[in-house]
Protein backbone atom coordinates (compact mmCIF):
# COMPACT_ATOMS: atom_id res chain seq x y z
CA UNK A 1 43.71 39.32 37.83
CA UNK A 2 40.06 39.52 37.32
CA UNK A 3 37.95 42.22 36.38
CA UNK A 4 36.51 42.01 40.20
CA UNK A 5 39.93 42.51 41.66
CA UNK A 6 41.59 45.24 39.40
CA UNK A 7 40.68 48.78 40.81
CA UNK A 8 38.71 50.85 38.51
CA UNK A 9 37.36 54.85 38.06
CA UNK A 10 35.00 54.01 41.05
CA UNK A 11 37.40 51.99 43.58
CA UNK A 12 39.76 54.42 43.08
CA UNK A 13 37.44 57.62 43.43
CA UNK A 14 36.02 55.66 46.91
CA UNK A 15 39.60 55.78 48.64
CA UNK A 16 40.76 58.75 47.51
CA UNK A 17 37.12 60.10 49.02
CA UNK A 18 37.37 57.35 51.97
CA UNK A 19 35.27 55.06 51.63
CA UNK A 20 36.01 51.23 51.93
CA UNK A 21 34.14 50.34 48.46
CA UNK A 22 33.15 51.51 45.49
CA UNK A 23 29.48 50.89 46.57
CA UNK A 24 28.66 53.76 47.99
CA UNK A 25 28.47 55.29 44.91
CA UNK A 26 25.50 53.02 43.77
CA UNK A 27 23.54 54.38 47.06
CA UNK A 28 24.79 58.09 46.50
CA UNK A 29 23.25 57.99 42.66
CA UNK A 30 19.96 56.62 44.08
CA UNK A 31 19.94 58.81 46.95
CA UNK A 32 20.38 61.85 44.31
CA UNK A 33 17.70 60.17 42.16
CA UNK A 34 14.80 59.16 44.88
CA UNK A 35 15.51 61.81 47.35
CA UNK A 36 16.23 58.49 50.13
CA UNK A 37 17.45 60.64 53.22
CA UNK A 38 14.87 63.10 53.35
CA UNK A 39 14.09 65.11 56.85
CA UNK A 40 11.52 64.14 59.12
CA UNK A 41 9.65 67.25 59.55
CA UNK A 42 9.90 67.58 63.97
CA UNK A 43 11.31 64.06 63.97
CA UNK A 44 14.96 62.22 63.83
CA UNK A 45 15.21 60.06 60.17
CA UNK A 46 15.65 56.23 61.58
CA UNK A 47 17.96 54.47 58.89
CA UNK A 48 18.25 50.72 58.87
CA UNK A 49 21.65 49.33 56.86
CA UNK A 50 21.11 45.75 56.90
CA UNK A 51 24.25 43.84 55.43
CA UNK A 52 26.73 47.05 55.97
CA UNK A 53 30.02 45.90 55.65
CA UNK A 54 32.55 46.97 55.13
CA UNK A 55 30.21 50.04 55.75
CA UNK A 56 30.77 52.20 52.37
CA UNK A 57 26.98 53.05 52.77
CA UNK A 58 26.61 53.46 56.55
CA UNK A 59 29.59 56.25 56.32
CA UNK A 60 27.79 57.68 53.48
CA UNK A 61 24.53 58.37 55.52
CA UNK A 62 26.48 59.45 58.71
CA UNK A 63 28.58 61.88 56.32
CA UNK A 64 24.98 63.25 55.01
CA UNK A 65 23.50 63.58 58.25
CA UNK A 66 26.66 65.72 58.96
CA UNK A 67 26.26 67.52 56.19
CA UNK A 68 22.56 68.41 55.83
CA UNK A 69 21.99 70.54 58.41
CA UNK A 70 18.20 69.92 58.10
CA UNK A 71 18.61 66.36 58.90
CA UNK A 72 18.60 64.82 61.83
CA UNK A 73 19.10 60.87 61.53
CA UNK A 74 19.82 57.39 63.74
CA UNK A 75 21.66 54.68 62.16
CA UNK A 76 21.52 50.74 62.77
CA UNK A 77 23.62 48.68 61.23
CA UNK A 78 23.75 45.04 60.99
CA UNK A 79 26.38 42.36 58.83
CA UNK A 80 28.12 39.11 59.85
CA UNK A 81 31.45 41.06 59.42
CA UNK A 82 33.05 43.72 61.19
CA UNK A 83 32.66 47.07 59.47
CA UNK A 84 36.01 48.48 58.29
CA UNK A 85 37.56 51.73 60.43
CA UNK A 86 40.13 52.68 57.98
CA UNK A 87 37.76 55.92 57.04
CA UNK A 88 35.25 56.19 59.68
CA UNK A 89 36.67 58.79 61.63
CA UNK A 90 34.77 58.07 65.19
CA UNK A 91 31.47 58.20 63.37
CA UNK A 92 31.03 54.90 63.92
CA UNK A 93 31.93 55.65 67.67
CA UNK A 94 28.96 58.40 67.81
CA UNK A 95 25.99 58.42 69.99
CA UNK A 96 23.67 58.39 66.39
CA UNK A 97 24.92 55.07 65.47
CA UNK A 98 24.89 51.53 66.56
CA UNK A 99 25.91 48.16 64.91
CA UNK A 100 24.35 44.74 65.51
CA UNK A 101 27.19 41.96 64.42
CA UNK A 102 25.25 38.65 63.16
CA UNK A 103 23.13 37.31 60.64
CA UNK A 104 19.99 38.96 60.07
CA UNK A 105 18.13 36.18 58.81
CA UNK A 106 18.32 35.07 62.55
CA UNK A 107 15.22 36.00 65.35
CA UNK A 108 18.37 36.59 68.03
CA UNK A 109 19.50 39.69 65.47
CA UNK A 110 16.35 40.81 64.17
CA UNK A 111 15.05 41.49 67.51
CA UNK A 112 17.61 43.75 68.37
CA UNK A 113 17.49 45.82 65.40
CA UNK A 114 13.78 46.27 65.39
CA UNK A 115 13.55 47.52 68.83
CA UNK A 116 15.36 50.20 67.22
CA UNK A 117 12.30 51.04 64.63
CA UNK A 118 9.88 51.80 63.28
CA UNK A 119 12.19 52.83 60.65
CA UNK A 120 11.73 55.45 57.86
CA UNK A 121 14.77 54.43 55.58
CA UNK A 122 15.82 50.42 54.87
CA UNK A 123 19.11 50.60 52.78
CA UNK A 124 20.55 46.87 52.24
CA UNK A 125 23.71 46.32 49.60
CA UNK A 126 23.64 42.52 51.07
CA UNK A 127 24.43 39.33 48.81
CA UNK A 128 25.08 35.98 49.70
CA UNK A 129 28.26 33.86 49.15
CA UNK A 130 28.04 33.70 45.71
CA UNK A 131 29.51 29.68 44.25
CA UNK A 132 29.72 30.29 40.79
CA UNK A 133 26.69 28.84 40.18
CA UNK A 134 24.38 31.52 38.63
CA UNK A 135 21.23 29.63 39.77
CA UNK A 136 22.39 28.51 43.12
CA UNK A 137 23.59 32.54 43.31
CA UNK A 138 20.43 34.16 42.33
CA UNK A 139 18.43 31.87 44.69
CA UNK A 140 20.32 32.69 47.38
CA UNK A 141 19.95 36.23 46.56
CA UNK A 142 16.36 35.97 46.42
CA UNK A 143 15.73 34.88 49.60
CA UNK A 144 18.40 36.94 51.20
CA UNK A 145 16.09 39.71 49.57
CA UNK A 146 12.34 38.08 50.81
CA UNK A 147 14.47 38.39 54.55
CA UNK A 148 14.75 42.38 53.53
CA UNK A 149 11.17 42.53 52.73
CA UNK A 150 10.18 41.40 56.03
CA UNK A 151 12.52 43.79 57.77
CA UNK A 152 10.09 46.27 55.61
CA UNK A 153 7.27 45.72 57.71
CA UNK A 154 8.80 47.85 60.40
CA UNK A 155 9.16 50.78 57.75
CA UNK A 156 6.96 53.62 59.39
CA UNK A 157 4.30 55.21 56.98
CA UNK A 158 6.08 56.92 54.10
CA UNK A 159 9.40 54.70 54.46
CA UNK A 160 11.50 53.82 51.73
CA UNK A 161 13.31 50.83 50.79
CA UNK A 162 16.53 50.04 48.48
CA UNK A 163 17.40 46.35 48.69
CA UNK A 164 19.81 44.38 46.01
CA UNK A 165 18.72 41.47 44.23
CA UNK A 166 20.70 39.27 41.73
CA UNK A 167 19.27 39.13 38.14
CA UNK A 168 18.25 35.85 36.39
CA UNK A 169 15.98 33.91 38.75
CA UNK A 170 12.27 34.35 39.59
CA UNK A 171 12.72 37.90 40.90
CA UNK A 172 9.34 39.20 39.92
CA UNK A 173 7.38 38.21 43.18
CA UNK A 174 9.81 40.36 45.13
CA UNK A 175 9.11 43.25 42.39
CA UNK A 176 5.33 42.99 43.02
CA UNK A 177 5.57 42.95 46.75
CA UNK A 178 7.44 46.03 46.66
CA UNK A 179 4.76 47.65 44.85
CA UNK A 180 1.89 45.88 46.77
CA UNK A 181 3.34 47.87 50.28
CA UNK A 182 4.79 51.07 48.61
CA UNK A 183 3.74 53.77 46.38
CA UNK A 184 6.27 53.52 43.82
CA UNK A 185 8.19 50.12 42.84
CA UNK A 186 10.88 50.45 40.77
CA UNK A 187 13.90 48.55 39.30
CA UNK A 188 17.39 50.15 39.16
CA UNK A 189 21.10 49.58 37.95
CA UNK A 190 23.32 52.83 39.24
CA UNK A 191 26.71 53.46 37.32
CA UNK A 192 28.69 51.98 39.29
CA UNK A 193 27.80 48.62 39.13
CA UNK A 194 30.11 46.49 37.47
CA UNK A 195 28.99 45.97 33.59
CA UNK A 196 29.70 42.41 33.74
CA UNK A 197 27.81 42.07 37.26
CA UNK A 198 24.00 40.49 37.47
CA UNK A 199 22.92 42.69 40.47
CA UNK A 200 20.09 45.07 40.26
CA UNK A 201 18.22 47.41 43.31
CA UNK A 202 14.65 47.40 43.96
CA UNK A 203 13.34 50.69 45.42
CA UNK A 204 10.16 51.00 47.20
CA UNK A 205 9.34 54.80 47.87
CA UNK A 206 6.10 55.73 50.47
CA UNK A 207 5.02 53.03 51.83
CA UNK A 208 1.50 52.38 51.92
């Protein structure tokens, strides 16, 4: 059994808390750290959660939206896959939320989810189908990340962005783009990524 397959402190702590991966804790630490789902002072907080499944992070904003009084918040989703409903509850049921099944890299999806926008908060955990080959994988990553960025340019004034990107190819043009349309650019590695796993998050707070 691989490392990937044996469950450790944070697969474990995700379905004892219910939540269908160990993920969410990687958006919980930056949400702690950037301050991600803040209120929208006499407005609703539009989230966009582009590659959701199995939905560890879309539960984790509907749970916060629940929980913070002081925010009120709309989610769209969007993954090829179904999102799981082991833990969901009916949130994913709820008038707040909606989910868009297909690829975003397509015009048929993105259209959809846009008329949804201007968003203030793009979340995206997505990777491609990952071969083995690191340099096949982190190419694929990066261009499944350059699709993110162009979601990004239906972030309203003061958005944020989290998107994940694979370490090891030319990943520095995404880095400087972030920074060219936000305030703040940063890269991050939460906890709870895997120590043996290339991924890293680029954060884009305010943009510009």
């Amino acid at each position: 059994m691989s490392s990937y397959e044996k469950p450790d402190y944070w697969s474990l702590r995700a379905r004892k808390e219910g939540y269908p991966a160990r993920s969410v804790y990687k958006l919980k630490e930056m949400d702690e750290r950037f301050g991600l789902l803040r209120p929208v002072p006499g407005g609703v907080l539009r989230v966009l959660d582009l590659g959701a499944a199995p939905g560890s992070w879309s539960l984790y904003v509907l749970r916060q939206g629940a929980a913070r009084n002081s925010v009120k918040l709309e989610l769209t989703a969007a993954d090829i896959l179904p999102l799981s409903r082991q833990y969901d509850r009916g949130l994913f049921e709820g008038e707040r939320f909606r989910f868009v099944r297909g690829d975003i890299t397509l015009p048929e999806i993105r259209k959809p989810l846009l008329e949804r926008g201007p968003f203030n908060l793009i979340i995206s955990d997505a990777a491609p189908a990952t071969t083995g080959n690191r340099g096949v994988d982190t190419q694929r990553s990066l261009e499944l990340a350059e699709t993110v960025l162009d979601y990004a340019e239906n972030l309203a004034g003061g958005g944020s962005l989290v998107l994940k990107i694979f370490q090891g190819g030319d990943t520095a043009p995404v880095l400087r783009r972030i920074r060219e349309y936000f305030k703040n650019g940063k890269s991050f590695k939460p906890q709870a990524c895997r120590p043996e796993s290339f991924e890293t998050y680029y954060v884009g707070i305010q943009k510009l």
